[in-house]
C-alpha atoms as a PDB file:
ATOM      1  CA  UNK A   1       0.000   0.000   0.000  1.00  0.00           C
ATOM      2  CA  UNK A   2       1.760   4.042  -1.195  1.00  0.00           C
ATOM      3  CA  UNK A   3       2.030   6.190   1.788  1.00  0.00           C
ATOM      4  CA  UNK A   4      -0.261   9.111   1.321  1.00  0.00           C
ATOM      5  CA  UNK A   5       2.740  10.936   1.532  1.00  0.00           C
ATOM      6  CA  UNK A   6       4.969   9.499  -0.730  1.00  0.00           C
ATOM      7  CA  UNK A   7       2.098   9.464  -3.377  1.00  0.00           C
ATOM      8  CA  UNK A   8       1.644  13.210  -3.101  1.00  0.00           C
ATOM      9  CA  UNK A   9       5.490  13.266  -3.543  1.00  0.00           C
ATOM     10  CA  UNK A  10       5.187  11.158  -6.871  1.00  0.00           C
ATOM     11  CA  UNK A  11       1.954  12.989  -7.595  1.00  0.00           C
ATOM     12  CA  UNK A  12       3.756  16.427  -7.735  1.00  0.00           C
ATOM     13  CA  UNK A  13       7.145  15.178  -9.653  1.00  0.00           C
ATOM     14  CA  UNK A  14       7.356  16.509 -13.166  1.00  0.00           C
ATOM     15  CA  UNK A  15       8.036  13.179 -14.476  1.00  0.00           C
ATOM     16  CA  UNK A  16       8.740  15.247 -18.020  1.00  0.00           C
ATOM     17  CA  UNK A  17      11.417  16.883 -17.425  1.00  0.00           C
ATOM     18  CA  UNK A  18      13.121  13.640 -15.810  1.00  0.00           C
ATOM     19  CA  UNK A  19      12.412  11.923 -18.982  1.00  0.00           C
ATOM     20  CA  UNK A  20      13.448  14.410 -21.501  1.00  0.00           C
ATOM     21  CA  UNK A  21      16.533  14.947 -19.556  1.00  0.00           C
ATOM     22  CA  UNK A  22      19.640  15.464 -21.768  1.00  0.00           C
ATOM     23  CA  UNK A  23      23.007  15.955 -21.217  1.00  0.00           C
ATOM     24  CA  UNK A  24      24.558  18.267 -23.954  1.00  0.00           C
ATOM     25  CA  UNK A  25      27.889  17.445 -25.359  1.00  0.00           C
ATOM     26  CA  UNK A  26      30.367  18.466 -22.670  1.00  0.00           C
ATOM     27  CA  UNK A  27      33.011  21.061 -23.954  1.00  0.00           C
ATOM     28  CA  UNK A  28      36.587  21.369 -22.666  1.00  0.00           C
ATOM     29  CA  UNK A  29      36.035  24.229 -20.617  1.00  0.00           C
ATOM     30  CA  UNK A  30      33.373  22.496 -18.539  1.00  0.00           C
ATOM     31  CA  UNK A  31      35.214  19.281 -17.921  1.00  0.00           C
ATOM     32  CA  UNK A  32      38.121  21.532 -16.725  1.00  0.00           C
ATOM     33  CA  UNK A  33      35.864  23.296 -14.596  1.00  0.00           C
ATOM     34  CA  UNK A  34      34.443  19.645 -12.914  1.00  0.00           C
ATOM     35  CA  UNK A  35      37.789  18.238 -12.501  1.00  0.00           C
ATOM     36  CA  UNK A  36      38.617  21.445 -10.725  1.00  0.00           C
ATOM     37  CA  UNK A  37      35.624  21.166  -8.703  1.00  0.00           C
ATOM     38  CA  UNK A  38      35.454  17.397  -7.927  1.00  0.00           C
ATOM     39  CA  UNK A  39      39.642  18.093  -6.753  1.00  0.00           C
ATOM     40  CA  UNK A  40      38.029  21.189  -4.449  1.00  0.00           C
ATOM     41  CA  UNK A  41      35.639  19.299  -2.673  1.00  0.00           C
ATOM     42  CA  UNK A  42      37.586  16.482  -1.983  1.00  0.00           C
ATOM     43  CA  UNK A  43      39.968  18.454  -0.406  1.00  0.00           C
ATOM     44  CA  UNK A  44      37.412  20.493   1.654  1.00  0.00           C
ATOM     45  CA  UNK A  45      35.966  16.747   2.642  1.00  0.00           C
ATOM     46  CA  UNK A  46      39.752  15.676   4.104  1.00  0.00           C
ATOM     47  CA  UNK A  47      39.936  19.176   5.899  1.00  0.00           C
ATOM     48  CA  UNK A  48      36.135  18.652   7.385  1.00  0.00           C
ATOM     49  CA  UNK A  49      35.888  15.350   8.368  1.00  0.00           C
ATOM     50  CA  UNK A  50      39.881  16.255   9.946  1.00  0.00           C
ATOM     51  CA  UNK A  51      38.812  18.953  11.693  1.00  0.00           C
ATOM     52  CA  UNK A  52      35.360  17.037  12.907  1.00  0.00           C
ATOM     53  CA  UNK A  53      37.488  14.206  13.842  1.00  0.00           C
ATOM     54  CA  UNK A  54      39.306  16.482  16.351  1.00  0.00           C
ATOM     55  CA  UNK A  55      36.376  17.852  17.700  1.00  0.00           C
ATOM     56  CA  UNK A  56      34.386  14.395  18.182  1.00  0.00           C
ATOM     57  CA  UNK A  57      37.787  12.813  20.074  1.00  0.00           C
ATOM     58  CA  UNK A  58      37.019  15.808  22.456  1.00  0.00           C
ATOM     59  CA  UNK A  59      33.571  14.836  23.496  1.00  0.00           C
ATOM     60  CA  UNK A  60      32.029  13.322  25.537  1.00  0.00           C
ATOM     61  CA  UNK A  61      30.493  10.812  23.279  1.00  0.00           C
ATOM     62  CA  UNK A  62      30.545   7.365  23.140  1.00  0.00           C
ATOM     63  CA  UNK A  63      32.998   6.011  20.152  1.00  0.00           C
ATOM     64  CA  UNK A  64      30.154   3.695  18.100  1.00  0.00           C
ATOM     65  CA  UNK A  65      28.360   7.468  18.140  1.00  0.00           C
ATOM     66  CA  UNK A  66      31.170   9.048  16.547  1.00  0.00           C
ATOM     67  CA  UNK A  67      31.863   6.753  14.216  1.00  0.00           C
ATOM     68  CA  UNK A  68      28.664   6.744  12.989  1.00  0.00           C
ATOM     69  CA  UNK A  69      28.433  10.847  12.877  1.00  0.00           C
ATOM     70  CA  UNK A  70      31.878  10.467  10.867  1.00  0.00           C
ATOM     71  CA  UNK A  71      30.409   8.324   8.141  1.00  0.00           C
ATOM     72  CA  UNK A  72      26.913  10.472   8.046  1.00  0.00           C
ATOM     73  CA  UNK A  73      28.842  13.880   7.485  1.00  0.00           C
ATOM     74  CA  UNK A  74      30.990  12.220   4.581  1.00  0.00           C
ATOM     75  CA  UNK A  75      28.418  10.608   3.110  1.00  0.00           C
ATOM     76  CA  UNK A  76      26.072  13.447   2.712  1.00  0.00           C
ATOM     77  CA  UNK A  77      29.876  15.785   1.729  1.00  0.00           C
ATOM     78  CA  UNK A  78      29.629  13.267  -0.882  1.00  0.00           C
ATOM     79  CA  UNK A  79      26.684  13.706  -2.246  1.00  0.00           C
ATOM     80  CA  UNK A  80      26.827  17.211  -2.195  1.00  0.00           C
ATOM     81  CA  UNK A  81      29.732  16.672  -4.501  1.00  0.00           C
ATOM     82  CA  UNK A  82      28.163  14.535  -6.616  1.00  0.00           C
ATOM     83  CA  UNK A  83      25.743  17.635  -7.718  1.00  0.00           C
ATOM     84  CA  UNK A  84      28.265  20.092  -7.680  1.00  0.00           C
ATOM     85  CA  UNK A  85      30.076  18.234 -10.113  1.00  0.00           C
ATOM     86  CA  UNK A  86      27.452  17.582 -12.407  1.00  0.00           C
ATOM     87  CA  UNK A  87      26.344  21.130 -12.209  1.00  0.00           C
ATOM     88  CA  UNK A  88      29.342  21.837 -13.401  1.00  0.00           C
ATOM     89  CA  UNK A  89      29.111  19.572 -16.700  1.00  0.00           C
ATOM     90  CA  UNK A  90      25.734  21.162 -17.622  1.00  0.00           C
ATOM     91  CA  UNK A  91      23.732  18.534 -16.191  1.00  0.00           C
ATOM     92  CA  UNK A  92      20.468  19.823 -14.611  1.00  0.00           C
ATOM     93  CA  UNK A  93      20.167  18.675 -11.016  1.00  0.00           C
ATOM     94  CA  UNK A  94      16.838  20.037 -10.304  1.00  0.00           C
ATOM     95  CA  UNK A  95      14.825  17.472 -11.057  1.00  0.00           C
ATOM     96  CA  UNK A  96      17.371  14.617 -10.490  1.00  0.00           C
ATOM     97  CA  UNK A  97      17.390  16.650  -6.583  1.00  0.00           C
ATOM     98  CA  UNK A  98      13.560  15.976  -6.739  1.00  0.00           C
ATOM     99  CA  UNK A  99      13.906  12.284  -7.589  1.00  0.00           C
ATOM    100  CA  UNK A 100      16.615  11.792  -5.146  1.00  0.00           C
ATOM    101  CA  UNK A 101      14.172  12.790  -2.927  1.00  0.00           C
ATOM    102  CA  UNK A 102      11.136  11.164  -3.255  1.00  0.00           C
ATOM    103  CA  UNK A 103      13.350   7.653  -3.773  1.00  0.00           C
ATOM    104  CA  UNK A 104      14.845   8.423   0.016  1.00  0.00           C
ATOM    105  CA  UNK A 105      11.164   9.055   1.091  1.00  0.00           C
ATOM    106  CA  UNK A 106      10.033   5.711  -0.057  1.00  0.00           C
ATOM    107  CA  UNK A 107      13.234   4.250   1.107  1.00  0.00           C
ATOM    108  CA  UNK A 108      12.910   5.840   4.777  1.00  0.00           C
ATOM    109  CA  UNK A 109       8.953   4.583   4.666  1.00  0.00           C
ATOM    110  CA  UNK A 110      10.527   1.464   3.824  1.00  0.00           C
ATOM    111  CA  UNK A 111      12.721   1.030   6.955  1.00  0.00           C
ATOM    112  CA  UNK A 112      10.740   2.864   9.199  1.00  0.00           C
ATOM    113  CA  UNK A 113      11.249   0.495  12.130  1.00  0.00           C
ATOM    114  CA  UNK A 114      14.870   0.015  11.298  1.00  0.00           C
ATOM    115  CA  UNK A 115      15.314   3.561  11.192  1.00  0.00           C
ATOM    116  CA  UNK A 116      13.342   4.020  14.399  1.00  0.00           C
ATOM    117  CA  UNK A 117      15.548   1.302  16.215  1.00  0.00           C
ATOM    118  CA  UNK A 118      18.753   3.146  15.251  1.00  0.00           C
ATOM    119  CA  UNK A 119      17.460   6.161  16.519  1.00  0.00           C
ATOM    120  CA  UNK A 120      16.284   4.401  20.164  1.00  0.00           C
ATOM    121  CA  UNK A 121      20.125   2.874  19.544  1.00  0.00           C
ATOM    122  CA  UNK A 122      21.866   6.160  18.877  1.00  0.00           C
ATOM    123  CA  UNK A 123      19.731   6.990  22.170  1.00  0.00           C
ATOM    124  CA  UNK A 124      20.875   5.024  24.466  1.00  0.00           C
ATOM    125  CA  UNK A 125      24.781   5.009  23.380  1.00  0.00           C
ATOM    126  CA  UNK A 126      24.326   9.106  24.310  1.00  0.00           C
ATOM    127  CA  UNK A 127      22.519   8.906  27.209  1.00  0.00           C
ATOM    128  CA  UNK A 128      24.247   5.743  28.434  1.00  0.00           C
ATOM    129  CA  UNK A 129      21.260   4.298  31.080  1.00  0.00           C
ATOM    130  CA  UNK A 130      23.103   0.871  30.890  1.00  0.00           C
ATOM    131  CA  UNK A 131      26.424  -0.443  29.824  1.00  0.00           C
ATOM    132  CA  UNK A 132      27.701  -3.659  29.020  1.00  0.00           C
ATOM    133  CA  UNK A 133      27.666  -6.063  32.211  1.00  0.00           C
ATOM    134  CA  UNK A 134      24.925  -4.053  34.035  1.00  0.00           C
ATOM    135  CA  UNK A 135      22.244  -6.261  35.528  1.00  0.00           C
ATOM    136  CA  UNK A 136      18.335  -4.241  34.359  1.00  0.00           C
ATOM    137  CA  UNK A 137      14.815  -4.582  33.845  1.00  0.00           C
ATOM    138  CA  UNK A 138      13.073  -3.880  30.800  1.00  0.00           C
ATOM    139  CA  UNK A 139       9.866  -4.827  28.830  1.00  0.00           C
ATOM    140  CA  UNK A 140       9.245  -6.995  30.636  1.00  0.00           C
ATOM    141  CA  UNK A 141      12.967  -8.987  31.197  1.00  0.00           C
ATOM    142  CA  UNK A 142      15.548  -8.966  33.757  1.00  0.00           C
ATOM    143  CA  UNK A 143      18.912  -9.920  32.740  1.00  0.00           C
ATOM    144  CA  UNK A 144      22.411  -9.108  32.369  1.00  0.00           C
ATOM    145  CA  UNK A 145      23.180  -6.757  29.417  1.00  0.00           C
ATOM    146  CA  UNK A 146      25.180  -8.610  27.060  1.00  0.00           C
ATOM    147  CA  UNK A 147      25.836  -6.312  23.594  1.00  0.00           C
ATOM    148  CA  UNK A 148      24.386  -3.032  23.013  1.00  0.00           C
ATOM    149  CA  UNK A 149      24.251  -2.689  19.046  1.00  0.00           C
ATOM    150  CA  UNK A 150      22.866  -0.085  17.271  1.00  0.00           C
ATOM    151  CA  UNK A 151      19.418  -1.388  15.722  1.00  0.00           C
ATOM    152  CA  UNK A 152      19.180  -4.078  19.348  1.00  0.00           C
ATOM    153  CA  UNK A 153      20.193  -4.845  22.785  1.00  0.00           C
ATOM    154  CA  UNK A 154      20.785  -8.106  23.887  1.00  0.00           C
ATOM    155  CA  UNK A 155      20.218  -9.924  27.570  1.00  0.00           C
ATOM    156  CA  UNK A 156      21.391 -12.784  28.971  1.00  0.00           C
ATOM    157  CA  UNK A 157      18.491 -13.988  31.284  1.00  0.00           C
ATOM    158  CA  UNK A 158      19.399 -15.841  35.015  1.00  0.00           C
ATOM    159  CA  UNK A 159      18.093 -18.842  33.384  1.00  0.00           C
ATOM    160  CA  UNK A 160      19.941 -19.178  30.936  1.00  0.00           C
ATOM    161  CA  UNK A 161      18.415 -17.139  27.933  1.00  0.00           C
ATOM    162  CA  UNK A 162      19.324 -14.625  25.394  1.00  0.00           C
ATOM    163  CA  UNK A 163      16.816 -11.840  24.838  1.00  0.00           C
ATOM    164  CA  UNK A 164      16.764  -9.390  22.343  1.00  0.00           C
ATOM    165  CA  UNK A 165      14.867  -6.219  22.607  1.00  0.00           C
ATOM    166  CA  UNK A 166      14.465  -3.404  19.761  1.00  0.00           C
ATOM    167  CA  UNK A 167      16.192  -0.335  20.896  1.00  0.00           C
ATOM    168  CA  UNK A 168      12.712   1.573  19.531  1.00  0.00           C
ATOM    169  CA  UNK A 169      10.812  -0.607  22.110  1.00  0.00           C
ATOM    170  CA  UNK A 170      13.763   0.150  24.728  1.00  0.00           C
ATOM    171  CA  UNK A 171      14.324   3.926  24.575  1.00  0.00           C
ATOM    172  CA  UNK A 172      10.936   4.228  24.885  1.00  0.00           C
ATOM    173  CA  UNK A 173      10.097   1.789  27.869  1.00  0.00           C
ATOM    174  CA  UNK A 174      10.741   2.239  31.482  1.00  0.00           C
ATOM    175  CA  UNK A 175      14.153   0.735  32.661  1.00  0.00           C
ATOM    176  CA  UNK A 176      15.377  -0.265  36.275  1.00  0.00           C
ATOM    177  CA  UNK A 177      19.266  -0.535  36.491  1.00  0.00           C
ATOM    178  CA  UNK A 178      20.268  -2.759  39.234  1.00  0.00           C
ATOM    179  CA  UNK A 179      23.745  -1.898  38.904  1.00  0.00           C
ATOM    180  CA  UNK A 180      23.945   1.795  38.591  1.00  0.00           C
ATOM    181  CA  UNK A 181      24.480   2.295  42.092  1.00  0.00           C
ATOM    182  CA  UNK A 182      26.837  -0.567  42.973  1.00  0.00           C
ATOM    183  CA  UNK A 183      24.563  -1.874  45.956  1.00  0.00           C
ATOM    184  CA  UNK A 184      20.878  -3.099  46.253  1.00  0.00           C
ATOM    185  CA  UNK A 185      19.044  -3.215  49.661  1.00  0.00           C
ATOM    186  CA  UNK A 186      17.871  -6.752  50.808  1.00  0.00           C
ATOM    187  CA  UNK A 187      14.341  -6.944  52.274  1.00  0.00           C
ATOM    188  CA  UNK A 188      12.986 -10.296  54.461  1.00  0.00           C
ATOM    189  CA  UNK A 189       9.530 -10.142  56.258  1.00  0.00           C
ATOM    190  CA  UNK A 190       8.984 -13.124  58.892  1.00  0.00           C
ATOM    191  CA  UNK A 191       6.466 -13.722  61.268  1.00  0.00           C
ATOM    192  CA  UNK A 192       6.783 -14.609  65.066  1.00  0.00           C
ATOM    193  CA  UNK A 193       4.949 -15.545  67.764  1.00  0.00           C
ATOM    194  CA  UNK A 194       3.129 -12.930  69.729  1.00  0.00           C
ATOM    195  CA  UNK A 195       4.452 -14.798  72.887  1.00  0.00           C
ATOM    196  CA  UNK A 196       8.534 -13.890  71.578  1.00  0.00           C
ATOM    197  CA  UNK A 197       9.253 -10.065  73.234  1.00  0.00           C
ATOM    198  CA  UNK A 198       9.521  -7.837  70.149  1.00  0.00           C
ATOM    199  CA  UNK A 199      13.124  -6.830  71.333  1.00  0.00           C
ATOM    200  CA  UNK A 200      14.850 -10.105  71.272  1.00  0.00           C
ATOM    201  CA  UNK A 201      13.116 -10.842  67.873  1.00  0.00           C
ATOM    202  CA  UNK A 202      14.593  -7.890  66.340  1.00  0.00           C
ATOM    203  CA  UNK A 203      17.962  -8.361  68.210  1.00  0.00           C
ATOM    204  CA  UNK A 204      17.786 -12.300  66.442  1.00  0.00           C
ATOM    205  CA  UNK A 205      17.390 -10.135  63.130  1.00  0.00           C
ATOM    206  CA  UNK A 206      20.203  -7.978  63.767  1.00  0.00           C
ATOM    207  CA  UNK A 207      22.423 -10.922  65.104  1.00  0.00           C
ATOM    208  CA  UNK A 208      21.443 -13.091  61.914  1.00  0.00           C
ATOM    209  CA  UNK A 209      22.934  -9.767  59.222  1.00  0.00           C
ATOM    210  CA  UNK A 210      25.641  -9.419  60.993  1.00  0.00           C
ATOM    211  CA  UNK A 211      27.119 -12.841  61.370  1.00  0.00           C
ATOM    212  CA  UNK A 212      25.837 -13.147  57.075  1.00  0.00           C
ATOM    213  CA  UNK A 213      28.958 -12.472  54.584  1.00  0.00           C
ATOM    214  CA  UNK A 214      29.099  -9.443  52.570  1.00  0.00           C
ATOM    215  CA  UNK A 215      26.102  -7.680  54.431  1.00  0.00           C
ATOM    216  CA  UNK A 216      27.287  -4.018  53.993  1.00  0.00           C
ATOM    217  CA  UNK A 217      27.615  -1.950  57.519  1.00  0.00           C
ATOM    218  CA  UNK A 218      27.015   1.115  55.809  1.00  0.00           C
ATOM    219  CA  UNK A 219      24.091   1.757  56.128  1.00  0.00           C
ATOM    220  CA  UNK A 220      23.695  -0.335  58.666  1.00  0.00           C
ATOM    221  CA  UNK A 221      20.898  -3.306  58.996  1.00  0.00           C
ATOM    222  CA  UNK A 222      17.998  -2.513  60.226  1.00  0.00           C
ATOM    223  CA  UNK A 223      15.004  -4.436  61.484  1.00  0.00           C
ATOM    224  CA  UNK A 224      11.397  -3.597  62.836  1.00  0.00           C
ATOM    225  CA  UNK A 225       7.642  -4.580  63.683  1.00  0.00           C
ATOM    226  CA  UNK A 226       5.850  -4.198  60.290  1.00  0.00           C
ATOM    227  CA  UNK A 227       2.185  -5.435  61.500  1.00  0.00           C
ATOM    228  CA  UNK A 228      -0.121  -6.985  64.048  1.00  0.00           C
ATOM    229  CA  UNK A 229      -1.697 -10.259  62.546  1.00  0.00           C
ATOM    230  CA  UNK A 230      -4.254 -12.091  63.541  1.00  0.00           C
ATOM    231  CA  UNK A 231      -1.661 -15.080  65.049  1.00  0.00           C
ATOM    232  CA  UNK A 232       1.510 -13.278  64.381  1.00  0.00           C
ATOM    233  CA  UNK A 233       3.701 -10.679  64.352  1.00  0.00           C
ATOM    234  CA  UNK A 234       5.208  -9.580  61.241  1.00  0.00           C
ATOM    235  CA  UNK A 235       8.692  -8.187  61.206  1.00  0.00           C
ATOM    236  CA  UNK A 236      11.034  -6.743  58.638  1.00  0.00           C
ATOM    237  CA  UNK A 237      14.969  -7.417  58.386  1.00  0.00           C
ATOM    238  CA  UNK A 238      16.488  -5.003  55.555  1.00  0.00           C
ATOM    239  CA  UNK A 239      20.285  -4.647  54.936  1.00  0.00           C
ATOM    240  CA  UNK A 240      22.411  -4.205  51.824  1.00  0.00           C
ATOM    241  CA  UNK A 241      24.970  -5.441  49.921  1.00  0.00           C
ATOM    242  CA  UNK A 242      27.001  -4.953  46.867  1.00  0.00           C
ATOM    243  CA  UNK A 243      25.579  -6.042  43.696  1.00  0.00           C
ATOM    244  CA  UNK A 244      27.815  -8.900  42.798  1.00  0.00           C
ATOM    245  CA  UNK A 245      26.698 -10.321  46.147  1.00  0.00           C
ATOM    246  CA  UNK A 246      22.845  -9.701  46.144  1.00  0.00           C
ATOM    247  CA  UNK A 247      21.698 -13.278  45.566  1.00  0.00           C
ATOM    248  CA  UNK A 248      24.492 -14.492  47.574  1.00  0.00           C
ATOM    249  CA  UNK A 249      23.376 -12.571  50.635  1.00  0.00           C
ATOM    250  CA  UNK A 250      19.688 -12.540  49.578  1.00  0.00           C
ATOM    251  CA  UNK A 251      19.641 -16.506  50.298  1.00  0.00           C
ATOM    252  CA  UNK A 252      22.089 -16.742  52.832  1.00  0.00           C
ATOM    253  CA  UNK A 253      19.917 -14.613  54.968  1.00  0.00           C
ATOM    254  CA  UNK A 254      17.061 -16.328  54.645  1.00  0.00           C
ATOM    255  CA  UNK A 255      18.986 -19.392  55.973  1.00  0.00           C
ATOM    256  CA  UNK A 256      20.183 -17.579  58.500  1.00  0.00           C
ATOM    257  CA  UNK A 257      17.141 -16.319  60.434  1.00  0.00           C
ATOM    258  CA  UNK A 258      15.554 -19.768  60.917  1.00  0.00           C
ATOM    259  CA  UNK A 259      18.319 -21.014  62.824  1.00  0.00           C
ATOM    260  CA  UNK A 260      18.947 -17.507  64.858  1.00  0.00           C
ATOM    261  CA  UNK A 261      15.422 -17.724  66.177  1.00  0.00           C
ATOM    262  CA  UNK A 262      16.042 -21.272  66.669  1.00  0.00           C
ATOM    263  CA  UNK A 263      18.354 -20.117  68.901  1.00  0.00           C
ATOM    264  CA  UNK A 264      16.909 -17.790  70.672  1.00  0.00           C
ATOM    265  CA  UNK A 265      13.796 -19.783  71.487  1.00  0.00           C
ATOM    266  CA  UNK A 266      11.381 -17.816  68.636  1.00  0.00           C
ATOM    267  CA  UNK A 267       8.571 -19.692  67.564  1.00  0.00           C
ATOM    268  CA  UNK A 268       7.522 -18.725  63.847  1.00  0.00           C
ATOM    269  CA  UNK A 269       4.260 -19.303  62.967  1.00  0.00           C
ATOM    270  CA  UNK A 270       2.160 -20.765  60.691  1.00  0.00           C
ATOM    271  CA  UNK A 271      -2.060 -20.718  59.502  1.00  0.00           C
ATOM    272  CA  UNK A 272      -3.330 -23.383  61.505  1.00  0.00           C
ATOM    273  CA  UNK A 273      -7.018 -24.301  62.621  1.00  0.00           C
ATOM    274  CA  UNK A 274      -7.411 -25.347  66.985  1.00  0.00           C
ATOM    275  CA  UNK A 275     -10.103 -27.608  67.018  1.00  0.00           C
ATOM    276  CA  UNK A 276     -11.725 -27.734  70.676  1.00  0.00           C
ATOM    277  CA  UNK A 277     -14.198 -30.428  71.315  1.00  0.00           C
ATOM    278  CA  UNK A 278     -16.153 -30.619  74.383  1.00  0.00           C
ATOM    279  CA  UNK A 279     -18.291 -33.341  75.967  1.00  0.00           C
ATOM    280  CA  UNK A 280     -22.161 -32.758  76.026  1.00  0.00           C
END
């Protein structure tokens, strides 16, 4: 099906003077002047794309970005000399200008979602929200970022799988980076019995992060009464750790606190139905 757009485009081509285009017998003076031209803009393209090559290693951007600005600027230097050129041989360039157009409309209708996921690409290499090792959340998958290419991303799932995920889809979705900060807070809730004094269950807590590995001091664990149940009292341990040793510390913990209220005597409860049956 023709874009509305791009038949408007076609509509409003004069395909006549495309097709009674001629090119005129070319004297000396005019190939002299196209050489001339064609050895001036190459040597304005090797003192531009020089002198843009010195300004890109000064930024701040990442190197796949400059790379790709490079080729961009030479390509379209390029083009510009192709006209320039042929402008200079008599050839009119008006209309070929209006073809060249209306073939890179249908082209960019074309690839429309490629284009779209080099732009989300181009995207995140500038605004960096992840790099390559960072552990994030996205659409809808949680992995490790593997390879950030410029029309995809690619994540290697804790089970074992490799996602891929447009960069269109991924500039535009919300993201949670897990590594950014270099530490994620741990968070258990357990239940005790309402007969256990809420000080030594919190003190068990306490006890259990800081007898665990790699529990960070800084800020220091912290654990408190969350609710009043029906048969129990729900409490809250939360500490942090780096973010190479989340899970590490994450399951340790949890192995931890059964055996520190074990210790200390803490009953930890469970739904359960008391059946009382008396005599008539």
């Amino acid at each position: 099906m023709t874009s509305p757009l791009l038949a408007a485009s076609l509509s409003s081509l004069d395909w006549s003077s495309i097709t009674n285009m001629k090119v005129g017998t070319f004297s000396i003076n005019s190939i002299f002047s196209a050489l001339i031209a064609l050895v001036l803009c190459v040597a304005a393209i090797k003192l531009i794309m020089h002198l843009l090559g010195k300004l890109l290693s000064r930024s701040r951007l990442d190197e796949r970005i400059r790379k790709y600005m490079a080729s961009t600027v030479k390509a379209l230097l390029y083009v510009v000399t192709v006209f320039i050129v042929a402008d200079s041989l008599g050839i009119p360039i008006t209309s070929l200008v209006a073809l060249l157009s209306v073939c890179g409309l249908a082209i960019s209708l074309a690839v429309e979602d490629v284009l779209g996921n080099m732009a989300g690409g181009l995207q995140i290499l500038a605004t960096k929200p992840f790099t390559v090792g960072d552990f994030v959340e996205a659409s809808g998958v949680t992995g490790t970022v593997a390879e950030i290419a410029l029309h995809c991303t690619k994540l290697d799932t804790v089970d074992g799988r490799r996602v891929i995920l447009p960069n269109k889809a991924l500039s535009g979705s919300q993201l949670i980076n897990y590594s950014a900060l270099g530490r994620r807070r741990i968070e258990h809730k357990v239940t005790a019995s309402y007969d256990a004094p809420l000080d030594v269950v919190c003190a068990a807590l306490l006890e259990t992060a800081a007898s665990t590995p790699n529990v960070l001091t800084d800020p220091a664990p912290a654990a408190q009464v969350e609710s009043y149940g029906e048969s129990s009292i729900e409490y809250s341990l939360r500490c942090w750790a780096d973010t190479e040793h989340y899970w590490e510390v994450y399951y340790a913990l949890l192995t931890a606190i059964k055996g520190s209220f074990d210790r200390h005597g803490i009953e930890m409860t469970y739904n359960h139905l008391n059946v009382h049956i008396q005599s008539p």
